[in-house]
Protein backbone atom coordinates (compact mmCIF):
# COMPACT_ATOMS: atom_id res chain seq x y z
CA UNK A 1 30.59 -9.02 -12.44
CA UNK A 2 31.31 -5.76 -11.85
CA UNK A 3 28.78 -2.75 -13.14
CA UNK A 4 29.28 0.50 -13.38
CA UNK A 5 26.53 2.79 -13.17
CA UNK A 6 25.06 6.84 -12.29
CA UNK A 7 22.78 7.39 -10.06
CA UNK A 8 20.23 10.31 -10.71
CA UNK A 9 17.07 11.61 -9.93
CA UNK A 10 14.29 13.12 -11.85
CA UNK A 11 11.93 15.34 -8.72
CA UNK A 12 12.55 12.92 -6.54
CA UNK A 13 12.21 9.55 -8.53
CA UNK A 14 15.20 7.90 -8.52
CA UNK A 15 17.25 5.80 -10.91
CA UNK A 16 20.57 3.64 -12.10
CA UNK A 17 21.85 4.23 -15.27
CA UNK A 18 23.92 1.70 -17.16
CA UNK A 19 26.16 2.26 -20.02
CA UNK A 20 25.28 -0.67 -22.31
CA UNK A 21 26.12 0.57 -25.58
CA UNK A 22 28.53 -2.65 -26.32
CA UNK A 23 25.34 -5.18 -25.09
CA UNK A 24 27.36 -7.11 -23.06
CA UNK A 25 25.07 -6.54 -20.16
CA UNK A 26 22.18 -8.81 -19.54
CA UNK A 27 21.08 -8.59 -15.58
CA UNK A 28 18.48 -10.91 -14.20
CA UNK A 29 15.77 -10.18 -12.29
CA UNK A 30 17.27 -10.74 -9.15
CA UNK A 31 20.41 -8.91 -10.14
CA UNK A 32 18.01 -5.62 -10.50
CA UNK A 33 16.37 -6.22 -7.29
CA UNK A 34 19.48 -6.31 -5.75
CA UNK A 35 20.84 -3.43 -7.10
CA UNK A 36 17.85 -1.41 -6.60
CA UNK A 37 17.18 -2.45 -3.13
CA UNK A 38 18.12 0.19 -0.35
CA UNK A 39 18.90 -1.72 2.77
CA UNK A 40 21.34 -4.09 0.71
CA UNK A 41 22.05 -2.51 -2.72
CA UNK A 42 22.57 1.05 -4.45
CA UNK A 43 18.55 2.04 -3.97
CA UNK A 44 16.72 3.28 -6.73
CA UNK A 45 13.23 3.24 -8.50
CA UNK A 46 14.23 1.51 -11.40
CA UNK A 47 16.73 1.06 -13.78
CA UNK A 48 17.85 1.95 -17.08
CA UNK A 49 20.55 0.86 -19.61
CA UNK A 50 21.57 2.90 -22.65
CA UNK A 51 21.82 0.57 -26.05
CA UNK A 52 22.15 1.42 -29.43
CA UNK A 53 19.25 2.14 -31.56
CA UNK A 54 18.76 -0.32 -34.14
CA UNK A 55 16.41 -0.08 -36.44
CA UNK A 56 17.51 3.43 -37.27
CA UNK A 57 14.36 5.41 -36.63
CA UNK A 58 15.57 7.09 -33.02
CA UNK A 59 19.11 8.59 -32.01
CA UNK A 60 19.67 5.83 -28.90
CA UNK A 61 17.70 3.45 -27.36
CA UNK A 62 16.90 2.17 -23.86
CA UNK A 63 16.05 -0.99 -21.54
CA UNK A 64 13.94 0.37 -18.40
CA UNK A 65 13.10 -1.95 -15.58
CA UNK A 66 11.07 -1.53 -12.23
CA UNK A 67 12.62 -2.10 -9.27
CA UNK A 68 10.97 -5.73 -9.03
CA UNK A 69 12.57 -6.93 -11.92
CA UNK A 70 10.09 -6.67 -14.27
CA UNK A 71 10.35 -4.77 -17.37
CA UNK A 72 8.63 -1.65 -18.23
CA UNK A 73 7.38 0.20 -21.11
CA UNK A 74 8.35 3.88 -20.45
CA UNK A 75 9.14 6.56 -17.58
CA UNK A 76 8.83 10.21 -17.67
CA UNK A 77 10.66 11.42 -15.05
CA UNK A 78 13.49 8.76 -16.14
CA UNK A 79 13.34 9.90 -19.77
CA UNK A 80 14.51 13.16 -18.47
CA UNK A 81 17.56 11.44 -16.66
CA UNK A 82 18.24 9.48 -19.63
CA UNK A 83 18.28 12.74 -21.55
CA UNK A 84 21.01 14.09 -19.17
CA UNK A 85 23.17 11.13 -18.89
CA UNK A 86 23.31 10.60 -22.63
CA UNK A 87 24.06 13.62 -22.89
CA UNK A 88 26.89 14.11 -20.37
CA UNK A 89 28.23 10.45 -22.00
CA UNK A 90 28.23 11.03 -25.32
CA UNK A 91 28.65 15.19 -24.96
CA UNK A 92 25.44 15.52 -27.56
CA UNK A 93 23.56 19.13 -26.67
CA UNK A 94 21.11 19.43 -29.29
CA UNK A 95 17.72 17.07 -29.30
CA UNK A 96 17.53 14.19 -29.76
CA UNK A 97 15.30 11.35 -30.04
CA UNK A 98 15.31 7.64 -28.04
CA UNK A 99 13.20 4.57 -28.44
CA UNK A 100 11.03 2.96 -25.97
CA UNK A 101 8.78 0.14 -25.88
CA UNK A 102 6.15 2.58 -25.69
CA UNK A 103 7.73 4.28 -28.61
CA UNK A 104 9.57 6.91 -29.91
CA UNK A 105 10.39 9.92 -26.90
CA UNK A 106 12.27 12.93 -28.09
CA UNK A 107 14.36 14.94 -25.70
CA UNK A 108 15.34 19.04 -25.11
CA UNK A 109 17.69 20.56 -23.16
CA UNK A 110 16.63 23.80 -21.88
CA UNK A 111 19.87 25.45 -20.52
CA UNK A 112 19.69 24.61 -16.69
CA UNK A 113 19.01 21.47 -15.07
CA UNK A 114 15.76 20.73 -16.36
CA UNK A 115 14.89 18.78 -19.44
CA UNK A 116 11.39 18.61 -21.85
CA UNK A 117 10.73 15.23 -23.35
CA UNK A 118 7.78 15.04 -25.67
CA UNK A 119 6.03 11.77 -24.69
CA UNK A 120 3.78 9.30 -27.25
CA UNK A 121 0.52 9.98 -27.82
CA UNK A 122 -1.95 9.17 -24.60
CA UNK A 123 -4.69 6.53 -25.55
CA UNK A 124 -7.14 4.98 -24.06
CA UNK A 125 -8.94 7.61 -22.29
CA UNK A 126 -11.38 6.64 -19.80
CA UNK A 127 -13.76 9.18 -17.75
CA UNK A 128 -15.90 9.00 -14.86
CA UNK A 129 -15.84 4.69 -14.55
CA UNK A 130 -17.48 3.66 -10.99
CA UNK A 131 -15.38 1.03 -9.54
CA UNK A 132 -16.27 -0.82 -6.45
CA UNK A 133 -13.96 -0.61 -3.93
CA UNK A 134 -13.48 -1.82 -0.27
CA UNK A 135 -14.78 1.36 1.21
CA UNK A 136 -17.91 1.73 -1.79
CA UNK A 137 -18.13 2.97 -4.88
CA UNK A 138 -15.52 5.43 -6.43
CA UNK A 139 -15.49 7.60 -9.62
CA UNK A 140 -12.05 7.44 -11.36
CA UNK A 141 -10.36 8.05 -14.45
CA UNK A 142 -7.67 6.36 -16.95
CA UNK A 143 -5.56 7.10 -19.91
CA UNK A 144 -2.28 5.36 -21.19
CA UNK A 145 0.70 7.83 -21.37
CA UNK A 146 2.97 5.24 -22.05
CA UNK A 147 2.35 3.20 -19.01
CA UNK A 148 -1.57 2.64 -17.62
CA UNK A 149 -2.59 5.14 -14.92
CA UNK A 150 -6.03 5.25 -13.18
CA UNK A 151 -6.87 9.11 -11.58
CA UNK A 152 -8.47 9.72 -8.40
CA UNK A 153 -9.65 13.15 -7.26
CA UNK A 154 -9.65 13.69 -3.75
CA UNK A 155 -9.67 16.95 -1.72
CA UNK A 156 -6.54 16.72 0.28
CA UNK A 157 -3.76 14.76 -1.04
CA UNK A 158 -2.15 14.55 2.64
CA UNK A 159 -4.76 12.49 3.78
CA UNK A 160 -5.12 10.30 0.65
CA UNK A 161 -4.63 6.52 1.53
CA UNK A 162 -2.25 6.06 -1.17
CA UNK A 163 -0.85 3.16 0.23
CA UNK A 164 -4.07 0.48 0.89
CA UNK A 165 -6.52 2.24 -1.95
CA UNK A 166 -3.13 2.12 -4.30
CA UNK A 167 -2.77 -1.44 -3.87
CA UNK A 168 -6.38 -1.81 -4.32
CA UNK A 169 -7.14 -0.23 -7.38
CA UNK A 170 -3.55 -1.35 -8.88
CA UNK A 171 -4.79 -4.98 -8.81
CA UNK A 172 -8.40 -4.15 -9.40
CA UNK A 173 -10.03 -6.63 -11.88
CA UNK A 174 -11.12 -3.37 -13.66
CA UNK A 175 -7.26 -2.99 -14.51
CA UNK A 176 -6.61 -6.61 -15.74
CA UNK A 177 -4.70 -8.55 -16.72
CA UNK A 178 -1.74 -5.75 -16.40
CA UNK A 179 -3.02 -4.01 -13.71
CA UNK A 180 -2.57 0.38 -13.30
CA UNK A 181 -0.34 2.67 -11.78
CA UNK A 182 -2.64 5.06 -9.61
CA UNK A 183 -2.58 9.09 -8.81
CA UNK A 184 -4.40 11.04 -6.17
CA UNK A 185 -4.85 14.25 -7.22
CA UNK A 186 -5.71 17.06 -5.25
CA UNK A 187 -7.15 20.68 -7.44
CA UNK A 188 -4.80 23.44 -5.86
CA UNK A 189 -6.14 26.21 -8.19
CA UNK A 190 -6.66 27.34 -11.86
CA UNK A 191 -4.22 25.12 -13.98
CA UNK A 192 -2.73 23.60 -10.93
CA UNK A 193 -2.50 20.02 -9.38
CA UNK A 194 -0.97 18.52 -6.85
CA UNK A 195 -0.43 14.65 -7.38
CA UNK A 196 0.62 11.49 -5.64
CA UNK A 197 1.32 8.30 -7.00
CA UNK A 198 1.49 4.70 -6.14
CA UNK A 199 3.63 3.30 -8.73
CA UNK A 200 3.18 -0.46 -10.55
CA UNK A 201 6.33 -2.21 -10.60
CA UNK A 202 7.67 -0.66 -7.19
CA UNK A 203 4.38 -1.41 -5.29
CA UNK A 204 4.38 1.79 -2.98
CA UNK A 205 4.16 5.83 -3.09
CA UNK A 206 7.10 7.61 -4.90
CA UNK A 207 8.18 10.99 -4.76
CA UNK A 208 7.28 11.66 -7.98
CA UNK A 209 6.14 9.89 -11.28
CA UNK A 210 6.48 11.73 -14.84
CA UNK A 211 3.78 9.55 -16.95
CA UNK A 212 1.72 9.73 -13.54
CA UNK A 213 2.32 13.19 -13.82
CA UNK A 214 1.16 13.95 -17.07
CA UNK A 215 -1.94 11.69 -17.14
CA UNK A 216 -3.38 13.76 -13.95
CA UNK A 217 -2.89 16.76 -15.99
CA UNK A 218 -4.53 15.67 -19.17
CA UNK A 219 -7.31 14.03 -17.13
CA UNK A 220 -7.63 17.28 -14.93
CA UNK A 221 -7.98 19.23 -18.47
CA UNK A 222 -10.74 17.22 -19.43
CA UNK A 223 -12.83 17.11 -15.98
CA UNK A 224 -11.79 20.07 -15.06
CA UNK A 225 -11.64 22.37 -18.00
CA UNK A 226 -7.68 23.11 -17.65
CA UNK A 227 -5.55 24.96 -19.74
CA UNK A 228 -2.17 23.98 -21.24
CA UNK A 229 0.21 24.05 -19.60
CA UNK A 230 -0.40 22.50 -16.17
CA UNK A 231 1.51 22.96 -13.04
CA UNK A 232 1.92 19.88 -10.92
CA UNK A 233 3.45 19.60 -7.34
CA UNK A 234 4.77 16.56 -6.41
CA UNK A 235 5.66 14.78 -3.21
CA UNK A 236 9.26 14.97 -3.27
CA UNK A 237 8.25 18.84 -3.20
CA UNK A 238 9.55 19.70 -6.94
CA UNK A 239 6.93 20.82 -9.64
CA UNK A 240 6.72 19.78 -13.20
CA UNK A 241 4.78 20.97 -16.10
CA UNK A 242 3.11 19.46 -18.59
CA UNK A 243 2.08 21.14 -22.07
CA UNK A 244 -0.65 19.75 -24.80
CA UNK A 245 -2.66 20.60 -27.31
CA UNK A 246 -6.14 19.52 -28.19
CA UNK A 247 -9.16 18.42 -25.75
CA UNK A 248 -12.06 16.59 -25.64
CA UNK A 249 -9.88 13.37 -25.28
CA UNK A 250 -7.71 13.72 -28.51
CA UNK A 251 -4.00 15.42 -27.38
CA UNK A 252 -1.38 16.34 -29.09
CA UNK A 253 2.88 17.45 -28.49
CA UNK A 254 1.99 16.12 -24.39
CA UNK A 255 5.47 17.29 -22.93
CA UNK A 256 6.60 16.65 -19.52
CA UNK A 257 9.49 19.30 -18.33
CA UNK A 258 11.04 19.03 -14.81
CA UNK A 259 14.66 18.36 -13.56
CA UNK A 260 17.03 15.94 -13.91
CA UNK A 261 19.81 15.58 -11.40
CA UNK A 262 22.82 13.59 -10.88
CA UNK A 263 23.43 12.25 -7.42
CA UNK A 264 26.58 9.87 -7.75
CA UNK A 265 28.70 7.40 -9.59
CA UNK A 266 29.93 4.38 -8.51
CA UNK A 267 30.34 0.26 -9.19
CA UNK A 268 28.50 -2.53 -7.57
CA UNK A 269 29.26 -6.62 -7.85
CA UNK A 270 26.46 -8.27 -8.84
């Protein structure tokens, strides 16, 4: 079988994107492996296939899944490609809104390459939990913004270990039985982060991770007394804001806005 498929990035975090509006495509979990792998397929972060919305509460739905296989329940720097590409595939320019398993994301296009989606409400919220770790003790934070996400502080995000204290804290028995995605954020000034991310699903750092993104900022407003919106500096070197309202652990409208680029189309055998 032959699929068809765009390849885009959202600050870094890259992504296959699958017309599936007919749901004639069902890939296996080896098939998205494959696809995603970069030594011996197309390379991405995930992927995700457009379907039609069916229960007639959202303009288009969506099937994401991690580069392992596995299936996940949203992506914020992928909502913004999805955005783009349904937009580009079905020529729609005003908003819109998709469903999720996480639930119901709504979409704008702001006139340039970039894209706001306004995510579901964060739950969950967690401050200031010691976990024991390999090296001791550490204080970190959690909310759900769609996806788990623990929150480390840490003073210099270059010398974070995201890689081994990722892994750890990912499979942490703190986390079960689902396990976290995990951010080290650095504090680069007044309303201002700087964030890193080792990603559940993909099992490493990537450049960039929207829902990682936006649960360092609304965890950095509540330790750290921030004001909507929040700048946020990624590793792939883009920045992304995120915009809320409320504190004190109840938020409201959380919207991510960054870009959305397309790299390249093309067709792979699976």
């Amino acid at each position: 079988m032959q699929i068809a498929f765009t390849k885009m990035n959202g600050a870094g975090n890259d992504f296959l994107l699958i017309d599936n509006r007919s749901n004639e495509i069902h890939l296996t979990p080896q098939q998205i492996t494959r696809l995603c792998d970069r030594h011996r397929g197309v390379g991405a972060d995930g992927i995700i296939l457009l379907t039609p919305c069916t229960t007639g509460d959202a303009d288009w739905a969506w099937d994401f899944y991690n580069n392992d296989g596995g299936s996940a329940e949203m992506c914020g720097n992928g909502a913004r490609c999805f955005a783009r590409y349904v937009g580009k595939l079905t020529g729609v320019k005003k908003d819109f809104r998709f469903k999720t398993r996480a639930g119901i994301i709504s979409a704008r296009f702001n006139g340039d390459d970039t894209v706001t989606v306004t995510l579901t409400a964060p739950r969950d919220l967690r401050l200031r939990e010691n976990v024991s770790l390999n090296a001791g003790s550490s204080e970190i934070h959690s909310v759900n913004t769609g996806v788990p996400h623990a929150v480390l502080f840490v003073t210099d995000a270059d010398k974070a270990m995201v890689q081994p204290i990722g892994s750890e804290v990912r499979f942490h028995s703190h986390f079960a039985p689902r396990g976290t995605n995990v951010n080290f954020v650095q504090v680069l000034g007044p309303n201002a982060i700087r964030v890193r991310t080792y990603e559940r699903g993909v099992e490493g750092e990537t450049l960039a991770c929207g829902t990682g993104v936006t649960a360092s900022a609304l965890i950095a407003s509540e330790i750290h007394k921030f004001k909507s919106p929040i700048r946020v500096q990624v590793q792939g070197g883009d920045q992304l804001e995120v915009s809320f309202e409320g504190q004190g652990g109840k938020f409201a409208n959380v919207a991510l806005t960054g870009p959305a680029e397309f790299v390249f189309e093309g067709r792979m055998k699976v």
